[in-house]
N, C-alpha and C. Protein backbone atom coordinates (compact mmCIF):
# COMPACT_ATOMS: atom_id res chain seq x y z
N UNK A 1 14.82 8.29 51.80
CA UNK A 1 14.72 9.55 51.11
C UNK A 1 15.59 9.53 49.85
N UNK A 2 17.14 8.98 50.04
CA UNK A 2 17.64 8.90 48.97
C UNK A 2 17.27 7.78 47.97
N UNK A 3 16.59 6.69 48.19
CA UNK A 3 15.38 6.13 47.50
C UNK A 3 14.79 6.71 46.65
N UNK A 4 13.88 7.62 46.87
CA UNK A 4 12.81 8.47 46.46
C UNK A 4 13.40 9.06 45.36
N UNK A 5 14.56 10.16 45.66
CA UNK A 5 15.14 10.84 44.80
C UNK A 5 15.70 10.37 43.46
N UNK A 6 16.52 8.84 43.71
CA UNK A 6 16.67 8.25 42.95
C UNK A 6 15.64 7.56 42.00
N UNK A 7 14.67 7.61 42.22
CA UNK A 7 13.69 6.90 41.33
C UNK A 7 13.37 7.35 40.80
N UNK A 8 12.82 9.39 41.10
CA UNK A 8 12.56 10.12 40.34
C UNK A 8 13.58 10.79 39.64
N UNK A 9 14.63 10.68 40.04
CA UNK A 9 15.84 10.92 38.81
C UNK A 9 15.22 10.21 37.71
N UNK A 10 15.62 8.82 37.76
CA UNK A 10 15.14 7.66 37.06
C UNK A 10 14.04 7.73 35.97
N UNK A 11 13.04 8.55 36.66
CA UNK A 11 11.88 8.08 36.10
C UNK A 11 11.85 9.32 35.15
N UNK A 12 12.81 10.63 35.62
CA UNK A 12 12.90 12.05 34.54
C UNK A 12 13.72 11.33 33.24
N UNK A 13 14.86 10.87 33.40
CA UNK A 13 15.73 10.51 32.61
C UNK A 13 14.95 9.41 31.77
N UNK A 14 14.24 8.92 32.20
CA UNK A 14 13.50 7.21 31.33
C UNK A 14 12.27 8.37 30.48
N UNK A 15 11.49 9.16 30.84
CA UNK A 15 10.60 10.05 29.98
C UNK A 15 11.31 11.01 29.38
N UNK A 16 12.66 11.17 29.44
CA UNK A 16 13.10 12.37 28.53
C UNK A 16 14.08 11.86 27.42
N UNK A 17 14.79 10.26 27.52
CA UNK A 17 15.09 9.39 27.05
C UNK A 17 13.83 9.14 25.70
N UNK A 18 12.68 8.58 26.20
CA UNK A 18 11.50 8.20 25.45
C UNK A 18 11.26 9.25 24.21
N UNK A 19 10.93 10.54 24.95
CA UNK A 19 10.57 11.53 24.29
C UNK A 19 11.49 12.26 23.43
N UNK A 20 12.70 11.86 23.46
CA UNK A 20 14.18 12.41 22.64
C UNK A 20 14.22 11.36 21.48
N UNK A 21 13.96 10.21 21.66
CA UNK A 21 14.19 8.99 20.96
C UNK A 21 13.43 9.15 19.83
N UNK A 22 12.40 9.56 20.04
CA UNK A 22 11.61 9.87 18.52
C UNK A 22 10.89 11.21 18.34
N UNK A 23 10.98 11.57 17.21
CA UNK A 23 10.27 12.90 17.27
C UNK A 23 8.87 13.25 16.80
N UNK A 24 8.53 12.10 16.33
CA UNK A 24 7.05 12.36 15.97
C UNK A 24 6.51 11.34 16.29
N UNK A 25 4.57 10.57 16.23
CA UNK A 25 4.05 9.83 16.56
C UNK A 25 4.41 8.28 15.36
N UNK A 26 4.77 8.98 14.59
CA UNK A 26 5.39 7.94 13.52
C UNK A 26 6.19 7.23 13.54
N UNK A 27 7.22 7.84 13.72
CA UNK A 27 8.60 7.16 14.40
C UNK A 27 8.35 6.40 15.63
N UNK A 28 7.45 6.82 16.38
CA UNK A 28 7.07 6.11 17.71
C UNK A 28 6.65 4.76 17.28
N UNK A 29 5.76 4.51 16.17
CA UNK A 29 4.80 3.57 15.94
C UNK A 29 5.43 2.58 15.34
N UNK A 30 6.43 2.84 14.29
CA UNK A 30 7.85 2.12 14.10
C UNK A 30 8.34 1.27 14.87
N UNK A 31 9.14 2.18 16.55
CA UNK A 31 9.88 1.47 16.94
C UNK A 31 9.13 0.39 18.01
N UNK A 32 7.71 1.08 18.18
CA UNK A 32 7.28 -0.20 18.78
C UNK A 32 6.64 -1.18 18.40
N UNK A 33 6.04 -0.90 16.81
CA UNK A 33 6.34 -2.25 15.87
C UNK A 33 7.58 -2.99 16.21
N UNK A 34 8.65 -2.58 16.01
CA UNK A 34 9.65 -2.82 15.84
C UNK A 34 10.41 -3.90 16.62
N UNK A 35 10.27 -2.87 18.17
CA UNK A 35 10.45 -3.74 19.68
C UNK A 35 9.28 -4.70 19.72
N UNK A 36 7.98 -4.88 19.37
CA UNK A 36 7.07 -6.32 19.50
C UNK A 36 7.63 -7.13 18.71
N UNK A 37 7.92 -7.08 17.03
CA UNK A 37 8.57 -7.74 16.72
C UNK A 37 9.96 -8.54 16.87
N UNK A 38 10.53 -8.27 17.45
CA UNK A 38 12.18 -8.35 18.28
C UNK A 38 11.28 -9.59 19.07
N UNK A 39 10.34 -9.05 19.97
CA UNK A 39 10.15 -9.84 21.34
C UNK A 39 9.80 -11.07 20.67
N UNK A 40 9.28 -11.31 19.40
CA UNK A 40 8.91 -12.54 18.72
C UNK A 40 9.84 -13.28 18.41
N UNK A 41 10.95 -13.30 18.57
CA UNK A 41 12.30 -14.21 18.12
C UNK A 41 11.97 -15.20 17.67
N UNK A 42 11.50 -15.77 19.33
CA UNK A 42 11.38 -17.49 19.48
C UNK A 42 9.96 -17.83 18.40
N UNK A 43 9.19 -17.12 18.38
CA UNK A 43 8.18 -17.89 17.71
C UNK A 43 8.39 -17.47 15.95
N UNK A 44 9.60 -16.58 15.56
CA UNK A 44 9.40 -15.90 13.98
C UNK A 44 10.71 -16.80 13.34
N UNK A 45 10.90 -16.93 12.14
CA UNK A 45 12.13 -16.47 11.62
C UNK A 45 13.16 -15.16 11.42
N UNK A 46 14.18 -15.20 11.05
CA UNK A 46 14.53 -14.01 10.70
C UNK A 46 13.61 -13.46 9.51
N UNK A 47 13.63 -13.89 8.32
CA UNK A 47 12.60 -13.96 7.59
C UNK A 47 11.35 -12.99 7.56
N UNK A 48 10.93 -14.42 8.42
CA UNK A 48 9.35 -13.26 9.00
C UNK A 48 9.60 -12.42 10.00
N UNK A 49 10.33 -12.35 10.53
CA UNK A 49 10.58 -11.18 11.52
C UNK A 49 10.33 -10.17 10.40
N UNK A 50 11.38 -10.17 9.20
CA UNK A 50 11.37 -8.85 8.39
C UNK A 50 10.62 -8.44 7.68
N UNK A 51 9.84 -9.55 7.36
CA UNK A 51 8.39 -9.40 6.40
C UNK A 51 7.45 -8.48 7.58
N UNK A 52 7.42 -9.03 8.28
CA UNK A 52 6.80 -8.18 9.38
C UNK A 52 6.72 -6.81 10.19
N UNK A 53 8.25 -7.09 9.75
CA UNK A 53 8.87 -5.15 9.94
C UNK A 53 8.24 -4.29 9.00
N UNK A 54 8.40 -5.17 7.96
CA UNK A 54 8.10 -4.11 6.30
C UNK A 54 6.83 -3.96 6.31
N UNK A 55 5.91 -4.65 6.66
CA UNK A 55 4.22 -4.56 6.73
C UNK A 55 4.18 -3.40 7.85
N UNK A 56 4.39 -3.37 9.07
CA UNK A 56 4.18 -2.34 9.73
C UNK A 56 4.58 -1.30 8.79
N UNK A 57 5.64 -1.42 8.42
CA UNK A 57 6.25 0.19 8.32
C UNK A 57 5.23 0.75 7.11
N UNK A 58 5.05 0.22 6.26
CA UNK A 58 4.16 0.45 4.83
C UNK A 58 2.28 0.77 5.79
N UNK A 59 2.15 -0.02 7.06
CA UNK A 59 0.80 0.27 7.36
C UNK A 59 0.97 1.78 8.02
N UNK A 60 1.75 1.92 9.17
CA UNK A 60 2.61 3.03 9.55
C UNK A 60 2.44 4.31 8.42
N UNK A 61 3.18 4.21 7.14
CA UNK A 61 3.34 5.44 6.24
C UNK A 61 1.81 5.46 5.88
N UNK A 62 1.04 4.69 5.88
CA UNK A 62 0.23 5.18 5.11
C UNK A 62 -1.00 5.31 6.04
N UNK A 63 -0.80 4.72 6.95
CA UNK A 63 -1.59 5.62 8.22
C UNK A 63 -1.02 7.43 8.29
N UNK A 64 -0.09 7.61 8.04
CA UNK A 64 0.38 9.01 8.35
C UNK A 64 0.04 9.88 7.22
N UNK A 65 0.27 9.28 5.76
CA UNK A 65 -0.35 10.09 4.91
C UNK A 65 -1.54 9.97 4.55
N UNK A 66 -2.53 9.29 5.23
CA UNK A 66 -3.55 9.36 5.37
C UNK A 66 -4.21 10.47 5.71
N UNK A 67 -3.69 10.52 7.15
CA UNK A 67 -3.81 11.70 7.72
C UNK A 67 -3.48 12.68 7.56
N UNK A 68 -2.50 12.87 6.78
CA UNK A 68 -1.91 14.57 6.33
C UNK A 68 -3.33 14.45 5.25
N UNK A 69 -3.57 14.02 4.80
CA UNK A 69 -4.39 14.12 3.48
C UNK A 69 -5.84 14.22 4.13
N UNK A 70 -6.32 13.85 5.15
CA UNK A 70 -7.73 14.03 6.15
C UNK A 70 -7.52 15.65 6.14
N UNK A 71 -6.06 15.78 6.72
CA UNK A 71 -6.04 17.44 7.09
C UNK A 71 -6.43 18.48 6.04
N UNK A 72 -5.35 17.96 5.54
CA UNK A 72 -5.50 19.14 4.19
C UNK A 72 -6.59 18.89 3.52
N UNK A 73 -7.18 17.76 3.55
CA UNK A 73 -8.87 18.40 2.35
C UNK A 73 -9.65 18.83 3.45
N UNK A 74 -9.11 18.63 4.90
CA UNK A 74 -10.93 19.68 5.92
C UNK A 74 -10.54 20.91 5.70
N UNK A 75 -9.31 21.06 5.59
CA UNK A 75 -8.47 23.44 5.31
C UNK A 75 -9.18 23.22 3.90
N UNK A 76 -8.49 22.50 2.63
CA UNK A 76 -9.42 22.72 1.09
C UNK A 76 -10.72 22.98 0.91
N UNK A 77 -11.69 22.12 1.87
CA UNK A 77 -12.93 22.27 1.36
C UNK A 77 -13.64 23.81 2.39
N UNK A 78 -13.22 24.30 3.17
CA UNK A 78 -13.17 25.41 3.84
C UNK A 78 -12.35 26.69 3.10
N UNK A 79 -11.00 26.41 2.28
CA UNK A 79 -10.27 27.98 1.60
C UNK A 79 -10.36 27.73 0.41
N UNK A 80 -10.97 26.47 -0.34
CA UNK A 80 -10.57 26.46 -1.68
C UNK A 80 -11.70 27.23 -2.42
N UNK A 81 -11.78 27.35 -3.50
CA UNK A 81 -12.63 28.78 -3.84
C UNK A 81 -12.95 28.51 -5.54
N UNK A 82 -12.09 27.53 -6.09
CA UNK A 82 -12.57 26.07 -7.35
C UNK A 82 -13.33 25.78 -6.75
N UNK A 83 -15.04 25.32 -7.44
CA UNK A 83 -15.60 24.43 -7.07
C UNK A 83 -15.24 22.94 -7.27
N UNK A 84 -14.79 22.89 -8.41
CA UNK A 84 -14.41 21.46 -8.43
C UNK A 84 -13.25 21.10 -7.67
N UNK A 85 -12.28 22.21 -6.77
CA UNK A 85 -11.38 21.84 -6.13
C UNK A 85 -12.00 21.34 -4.58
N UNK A 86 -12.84 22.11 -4.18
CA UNK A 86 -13.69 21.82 -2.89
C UNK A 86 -14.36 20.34 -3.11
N UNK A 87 -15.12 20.26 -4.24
CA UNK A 87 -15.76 18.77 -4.61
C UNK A 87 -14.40 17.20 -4.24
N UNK A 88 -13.28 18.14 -5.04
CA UNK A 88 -12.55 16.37 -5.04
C UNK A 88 -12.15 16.75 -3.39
N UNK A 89 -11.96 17.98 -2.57
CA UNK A 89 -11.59 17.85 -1.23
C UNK A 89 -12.18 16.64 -0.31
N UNK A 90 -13.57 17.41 -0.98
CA UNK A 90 -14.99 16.55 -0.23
C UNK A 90 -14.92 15.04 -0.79
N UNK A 91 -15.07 14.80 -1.71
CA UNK A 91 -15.14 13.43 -2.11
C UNK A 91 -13.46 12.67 -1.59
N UNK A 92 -12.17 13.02 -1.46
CA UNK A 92 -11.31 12.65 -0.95
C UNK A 92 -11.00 12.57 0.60
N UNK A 93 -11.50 13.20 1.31
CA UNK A 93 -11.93 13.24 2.87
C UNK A 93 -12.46 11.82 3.12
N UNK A 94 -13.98 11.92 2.19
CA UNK A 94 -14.94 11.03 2.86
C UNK A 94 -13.89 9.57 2.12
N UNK A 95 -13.11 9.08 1.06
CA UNK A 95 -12.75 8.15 0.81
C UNK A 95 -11.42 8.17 1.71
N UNK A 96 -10.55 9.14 1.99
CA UNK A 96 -9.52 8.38 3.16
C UNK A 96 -10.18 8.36 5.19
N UNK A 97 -11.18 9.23 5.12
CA UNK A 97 -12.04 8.59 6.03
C UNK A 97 -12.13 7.13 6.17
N UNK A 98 -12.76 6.81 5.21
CA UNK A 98 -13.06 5.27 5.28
C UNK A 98 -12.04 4.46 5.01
N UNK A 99 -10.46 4.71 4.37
CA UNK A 99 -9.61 4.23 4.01
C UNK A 99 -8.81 3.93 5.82
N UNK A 100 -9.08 5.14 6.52
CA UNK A 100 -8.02 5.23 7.90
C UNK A 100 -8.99 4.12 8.37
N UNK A 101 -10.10 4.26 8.78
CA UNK A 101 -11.30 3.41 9.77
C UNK A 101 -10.78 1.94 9.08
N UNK A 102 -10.59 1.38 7.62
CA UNK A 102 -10.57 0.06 7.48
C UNK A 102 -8.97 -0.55 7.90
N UNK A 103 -8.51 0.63 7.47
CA UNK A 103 -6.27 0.43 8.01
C UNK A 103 -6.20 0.08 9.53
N UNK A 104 -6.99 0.81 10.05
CA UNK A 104 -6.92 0.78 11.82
C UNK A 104 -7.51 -0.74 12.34
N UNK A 105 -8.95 -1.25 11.44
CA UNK A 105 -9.43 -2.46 12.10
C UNK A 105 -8.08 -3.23 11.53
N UNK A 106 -7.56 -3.09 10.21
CA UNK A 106 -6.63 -4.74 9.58
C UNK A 106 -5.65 -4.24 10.79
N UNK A 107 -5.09 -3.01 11.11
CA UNK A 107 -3.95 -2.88 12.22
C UNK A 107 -4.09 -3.64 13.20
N UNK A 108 -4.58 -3.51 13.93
CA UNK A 108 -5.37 -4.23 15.05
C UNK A 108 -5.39 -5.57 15.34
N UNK A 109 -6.16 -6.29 13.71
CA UNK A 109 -6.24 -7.62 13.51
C UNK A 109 -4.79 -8.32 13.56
N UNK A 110 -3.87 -7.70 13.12
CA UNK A 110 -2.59 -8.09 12.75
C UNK A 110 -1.38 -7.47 14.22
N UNK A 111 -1.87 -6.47 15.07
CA UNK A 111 -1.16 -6.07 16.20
C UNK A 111 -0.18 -5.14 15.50
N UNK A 112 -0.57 -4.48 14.85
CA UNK A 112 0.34 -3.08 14.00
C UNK A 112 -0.07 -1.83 15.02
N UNK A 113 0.98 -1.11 15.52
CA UNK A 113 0.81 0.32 15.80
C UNK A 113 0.78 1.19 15.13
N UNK A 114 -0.15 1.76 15.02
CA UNK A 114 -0.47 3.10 13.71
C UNK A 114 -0.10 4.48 14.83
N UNK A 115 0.20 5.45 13.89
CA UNK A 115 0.52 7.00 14.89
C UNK A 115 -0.21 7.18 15.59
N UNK A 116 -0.47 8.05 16.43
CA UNK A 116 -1.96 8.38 17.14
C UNK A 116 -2.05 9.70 16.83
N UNK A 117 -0.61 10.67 16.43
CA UNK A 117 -0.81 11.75 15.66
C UNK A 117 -0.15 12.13 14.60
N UNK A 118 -0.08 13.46 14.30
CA UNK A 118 0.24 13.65 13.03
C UNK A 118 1.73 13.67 12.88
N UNK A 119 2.31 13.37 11.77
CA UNK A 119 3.84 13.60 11.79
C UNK A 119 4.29 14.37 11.48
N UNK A 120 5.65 14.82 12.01
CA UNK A 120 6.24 15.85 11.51
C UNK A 120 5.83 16.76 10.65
N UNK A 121 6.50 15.95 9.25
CA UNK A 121 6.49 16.24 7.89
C UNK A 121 4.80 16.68 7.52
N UNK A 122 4.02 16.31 8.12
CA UNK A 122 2.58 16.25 7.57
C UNK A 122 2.59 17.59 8.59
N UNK A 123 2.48 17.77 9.48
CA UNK A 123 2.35 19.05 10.37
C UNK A 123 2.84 20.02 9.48
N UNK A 124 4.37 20.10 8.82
CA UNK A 124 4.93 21.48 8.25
C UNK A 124 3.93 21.35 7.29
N UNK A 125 3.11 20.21 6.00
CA UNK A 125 2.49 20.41 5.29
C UNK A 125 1.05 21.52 5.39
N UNK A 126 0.81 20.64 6.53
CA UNK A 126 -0.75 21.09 7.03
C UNK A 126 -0.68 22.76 7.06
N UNK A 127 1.05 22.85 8.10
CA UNK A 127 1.01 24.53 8.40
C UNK A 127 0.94 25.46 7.14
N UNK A 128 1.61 24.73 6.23
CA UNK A 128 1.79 25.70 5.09
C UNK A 128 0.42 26.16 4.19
N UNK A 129 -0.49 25.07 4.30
CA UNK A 129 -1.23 25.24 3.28
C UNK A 129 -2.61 26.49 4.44
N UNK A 130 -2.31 26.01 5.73
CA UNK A 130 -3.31 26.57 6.91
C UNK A 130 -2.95 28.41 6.32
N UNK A 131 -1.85 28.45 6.34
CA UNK A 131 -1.40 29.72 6.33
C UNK A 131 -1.11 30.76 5.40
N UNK A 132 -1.93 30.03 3.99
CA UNK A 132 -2.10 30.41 2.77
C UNK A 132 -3.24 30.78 2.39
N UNK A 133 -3.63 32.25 1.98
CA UNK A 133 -4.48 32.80 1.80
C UNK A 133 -5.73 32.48 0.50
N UNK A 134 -7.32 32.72 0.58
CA UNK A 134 -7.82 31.69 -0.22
C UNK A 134 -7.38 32.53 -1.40
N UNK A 135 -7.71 31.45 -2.58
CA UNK A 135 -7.61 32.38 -4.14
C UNK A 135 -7.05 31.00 -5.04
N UNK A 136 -6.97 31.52 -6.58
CA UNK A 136 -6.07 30.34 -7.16
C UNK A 136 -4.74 29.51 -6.59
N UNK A 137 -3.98 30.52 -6.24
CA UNK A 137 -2.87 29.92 -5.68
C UNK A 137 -2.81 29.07 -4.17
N UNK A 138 -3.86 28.96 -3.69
CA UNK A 138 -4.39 27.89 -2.75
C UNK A 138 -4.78 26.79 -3.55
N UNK A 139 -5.30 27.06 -4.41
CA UNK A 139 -5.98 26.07 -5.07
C UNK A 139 -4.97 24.69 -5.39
N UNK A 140 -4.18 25.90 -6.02
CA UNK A 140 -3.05 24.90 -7.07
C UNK A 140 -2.04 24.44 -6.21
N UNK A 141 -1.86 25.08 -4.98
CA UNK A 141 -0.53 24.39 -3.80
C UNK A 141 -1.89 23.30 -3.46
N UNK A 142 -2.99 23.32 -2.98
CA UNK A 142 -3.43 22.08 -2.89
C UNK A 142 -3.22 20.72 -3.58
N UNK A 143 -3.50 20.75 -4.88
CA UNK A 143 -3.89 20.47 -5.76
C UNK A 143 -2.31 19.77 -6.14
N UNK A 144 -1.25 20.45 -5.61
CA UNK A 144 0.16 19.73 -5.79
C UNK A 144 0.51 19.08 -4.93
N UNK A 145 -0.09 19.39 -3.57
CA UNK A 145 0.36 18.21 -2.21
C UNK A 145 -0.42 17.04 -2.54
N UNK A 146 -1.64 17.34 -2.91
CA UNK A 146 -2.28 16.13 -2.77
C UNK A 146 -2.10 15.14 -4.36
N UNK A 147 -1.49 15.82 -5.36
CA UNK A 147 -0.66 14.71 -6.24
C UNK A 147 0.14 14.23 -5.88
N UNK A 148 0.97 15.05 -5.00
CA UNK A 148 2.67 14.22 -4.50
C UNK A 148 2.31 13.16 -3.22
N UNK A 149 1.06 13.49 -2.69
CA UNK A 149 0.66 12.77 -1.68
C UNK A 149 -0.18 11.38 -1.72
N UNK A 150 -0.73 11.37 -2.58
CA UNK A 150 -1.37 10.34 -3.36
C UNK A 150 -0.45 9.68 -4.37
N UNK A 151 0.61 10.11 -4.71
CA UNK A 151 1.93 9.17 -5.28
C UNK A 151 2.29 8.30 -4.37
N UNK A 152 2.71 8.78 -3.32
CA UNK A 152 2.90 7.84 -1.71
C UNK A 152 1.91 6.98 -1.44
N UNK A 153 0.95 7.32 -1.54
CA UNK A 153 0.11 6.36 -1.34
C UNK A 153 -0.12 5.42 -1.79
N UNK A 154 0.12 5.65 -3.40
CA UNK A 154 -0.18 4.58 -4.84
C UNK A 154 0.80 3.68 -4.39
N UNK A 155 2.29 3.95 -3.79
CA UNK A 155 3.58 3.68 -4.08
C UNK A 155 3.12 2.66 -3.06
N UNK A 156 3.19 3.08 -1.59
CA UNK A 156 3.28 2.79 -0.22
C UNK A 156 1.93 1.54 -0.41
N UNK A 157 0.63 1.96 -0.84
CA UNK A 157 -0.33 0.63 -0.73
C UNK A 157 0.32 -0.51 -1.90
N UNK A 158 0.86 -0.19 -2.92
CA UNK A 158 1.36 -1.70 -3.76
C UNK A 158 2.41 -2.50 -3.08
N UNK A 159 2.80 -1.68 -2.79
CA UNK A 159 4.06 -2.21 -1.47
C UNK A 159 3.55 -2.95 -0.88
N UNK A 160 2.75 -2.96 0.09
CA UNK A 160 2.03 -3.55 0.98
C UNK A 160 1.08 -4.32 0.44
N UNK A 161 0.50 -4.63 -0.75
CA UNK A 161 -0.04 -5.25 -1.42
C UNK A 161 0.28 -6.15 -1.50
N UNK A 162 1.84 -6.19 -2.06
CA UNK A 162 3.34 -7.31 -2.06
C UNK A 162 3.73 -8.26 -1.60
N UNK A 163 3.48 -7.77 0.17
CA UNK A 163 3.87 -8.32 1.16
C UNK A 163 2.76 -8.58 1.94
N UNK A 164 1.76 -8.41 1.95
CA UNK A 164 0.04 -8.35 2.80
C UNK A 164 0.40 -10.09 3.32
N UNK A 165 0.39 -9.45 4.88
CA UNK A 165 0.47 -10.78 5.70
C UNK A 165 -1.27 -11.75 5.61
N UNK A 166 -2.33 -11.07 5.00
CA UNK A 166 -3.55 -11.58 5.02
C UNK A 166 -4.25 -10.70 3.71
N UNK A 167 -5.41 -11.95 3.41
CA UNK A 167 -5.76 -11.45 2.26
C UNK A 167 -6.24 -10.59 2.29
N UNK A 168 -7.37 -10.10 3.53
CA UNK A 168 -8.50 -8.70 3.74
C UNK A 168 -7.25 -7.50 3.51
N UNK A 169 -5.77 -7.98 4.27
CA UNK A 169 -4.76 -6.83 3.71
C UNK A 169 -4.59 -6.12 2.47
N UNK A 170 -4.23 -7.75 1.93
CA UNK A 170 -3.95 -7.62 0.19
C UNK A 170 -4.84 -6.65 -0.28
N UNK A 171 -6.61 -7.19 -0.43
CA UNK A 171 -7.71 -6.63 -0.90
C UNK A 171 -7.41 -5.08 -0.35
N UNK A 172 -7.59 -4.70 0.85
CA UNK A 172 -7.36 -3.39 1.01
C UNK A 172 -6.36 -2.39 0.52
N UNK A 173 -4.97 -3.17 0.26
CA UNK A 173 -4.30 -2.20 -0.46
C UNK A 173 -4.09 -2.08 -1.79
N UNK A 174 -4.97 -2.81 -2.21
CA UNK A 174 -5.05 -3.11 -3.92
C UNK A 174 -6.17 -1.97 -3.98
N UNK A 175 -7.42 -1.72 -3.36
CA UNK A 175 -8.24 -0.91 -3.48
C UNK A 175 -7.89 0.75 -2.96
N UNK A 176 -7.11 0.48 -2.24
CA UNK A 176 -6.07 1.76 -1.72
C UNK A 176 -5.38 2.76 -2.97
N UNK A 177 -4.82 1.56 -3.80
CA UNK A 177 -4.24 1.69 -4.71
C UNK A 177 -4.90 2.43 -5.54
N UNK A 178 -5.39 1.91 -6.14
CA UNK A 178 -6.60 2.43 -7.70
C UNK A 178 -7.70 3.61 -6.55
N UNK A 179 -8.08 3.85 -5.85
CA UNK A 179 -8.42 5.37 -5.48
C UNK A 179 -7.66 6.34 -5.26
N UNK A 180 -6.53 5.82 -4.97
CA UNK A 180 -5.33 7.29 -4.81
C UNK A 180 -4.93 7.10 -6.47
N UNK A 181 -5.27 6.74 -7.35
CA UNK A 181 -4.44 6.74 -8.52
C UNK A 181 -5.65 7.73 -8.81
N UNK A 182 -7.07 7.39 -8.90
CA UNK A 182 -7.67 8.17 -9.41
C UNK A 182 -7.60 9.18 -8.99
N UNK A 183 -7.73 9.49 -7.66
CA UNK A 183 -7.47 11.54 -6.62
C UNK A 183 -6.58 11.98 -7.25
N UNK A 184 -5.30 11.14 -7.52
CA UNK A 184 -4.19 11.97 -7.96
C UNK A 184 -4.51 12.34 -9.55
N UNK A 185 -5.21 11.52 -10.30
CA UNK A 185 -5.24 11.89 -11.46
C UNK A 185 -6.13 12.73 -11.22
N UNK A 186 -7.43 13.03 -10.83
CA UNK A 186 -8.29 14.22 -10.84
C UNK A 186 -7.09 15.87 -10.33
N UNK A 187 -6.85 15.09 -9.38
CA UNK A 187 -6.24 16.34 -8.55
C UNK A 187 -4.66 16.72 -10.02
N UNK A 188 -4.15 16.07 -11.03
CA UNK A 188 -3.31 16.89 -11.86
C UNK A 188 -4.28 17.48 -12.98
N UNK A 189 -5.37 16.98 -13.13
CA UNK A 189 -5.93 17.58 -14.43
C UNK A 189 -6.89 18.97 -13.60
N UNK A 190 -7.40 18.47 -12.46
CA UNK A 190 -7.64 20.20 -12.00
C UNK A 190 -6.56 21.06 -11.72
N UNK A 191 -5.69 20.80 -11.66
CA UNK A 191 -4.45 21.70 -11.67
C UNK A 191 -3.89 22.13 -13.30
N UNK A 192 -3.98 21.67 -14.11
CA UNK A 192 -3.35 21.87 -15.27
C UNK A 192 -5.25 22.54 -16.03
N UNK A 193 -6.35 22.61 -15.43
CA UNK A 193 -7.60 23.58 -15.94
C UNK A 193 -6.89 24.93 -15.25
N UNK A 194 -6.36 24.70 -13.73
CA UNK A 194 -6.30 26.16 -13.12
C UNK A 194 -4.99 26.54 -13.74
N UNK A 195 -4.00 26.16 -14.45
CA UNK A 195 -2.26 26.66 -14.29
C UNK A 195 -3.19 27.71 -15.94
C-alpha cells in the first residue's frame, strides 16, 4: 500500500515538474530538441551538437510564428472590413498554410519537434486582435502585427537558411524568406493607404 502511494506521489510531482518546466508548447519543443540532441553525444561533435540546437530552435520559432500568423489572418479575413486587407489575409493564410505543411515534412525528415500549440506570446497576440472591434482600426492593428510578424520570419528563415542542415532546408527557407518580405511589404503599404 505504501508502494502505491509512493508512486503516485511520484508520478504527481514528475507531471507537475513537466508542466512547471515550460510554459508554452514552444518552449516544450526546445527542450526536447534539446534533450535528443544531448542524447547524441557519442555520435555528434560539440560543434554539431550546436549547429543542431540552432536549426531546431530557428525551425521551432518559425513553426510558432507561423502559426500566430494562420491565426490572425482566419480573425482578418472574417473582421477586416479593407478589401484589400481581407485579400492579403486570404492570400497570406493560404501561403503560410503551405509554408507550416512543408516546415513539418523537413521537421520530421531531420527529427525536429515543432509546437503542437500555440505560444504564449502568439495567444496574447491572437487575444488582442480577437477582441477588437471591426472598423479601420482593426484593420491597421492587423496590418502592424503582421509587419512585425513577418520581420521574424524574414529574420528567423535567413537564419536558418545559414545553417540548413540539408539542401530541401536551405531551398525552403530561402523561399520562406522572399514571401514574408513580400506580405510584409504589402501589409506596410496597406497600412500607410489606411493611416
Amino acid at each position: 500500500m505504501k508502494s502505491h502511494y509512493l508512486g503516485l506521489a511520484l508520478l504527481i510531482s514528475t507531471v507537475t515538474l513537466y508542466s512547471c518546466s515550460s510554459n508554452d508548447s514552444t518552449n516544450k519543443a526546445e527542450e526536447l530538441n534539446n534533450e535528443r540532441i544531448e542524447k547524441q553525444a557519442i555520435a555528434m561533435g560539440a560543434d554539431a551538437k550546436e549547429d543542431a540546437k540552432r536549426v531546431a530552435k530557428y525551425m521551432v520559432q518559425l513553426s510558432a510564428d507561423q502559426t500566430t500568423s494562420l491565426e490572425l489572418c482566419r480573425i482578418a479575413v472574417q473582421k477586416a472590413t479593407n478589401p484589400e486587407v481581407r485579400s492579403l489575409a486570404q492570400q497570406t493564410l493560404l501561403a503560410h498554410q503551405q509554408d507550416d505543411r512543408q516546415l513539418r515534412v523537413l521537421a520530421k525528415q531531420i527529427n525536429v519537434t515543432l509546437p503542437v500549440e500555440q505560444s504564449g506570446d502568439g495567444k496574447k497576440l491572437i487575444d488582442k486582435l480577437t477582441d477588437q472591434e471591426r472598423g479601420t482600426s482593426f484593420d491597421i492593428d492587423y496590418l502592424d502585427y503582421m509587419a512585425a510578424l513577418t520581420d521574424k520570419l524574414v529574420d528567423t528563415s535567413d537564419d536558418l537558411a545559414d545553417d540548413a542542415p540539408t539542401d530541401a532546408v536551405k531551398e525552403f527557407a530561402q523561399e520562406a524568406k522572399r514571401d514574408n518580405k513580400k506580405i510584409r511589404d504589402q501589409a506596410k503599404q496597406s497600412k500607410n493607404a489606411l493611416d
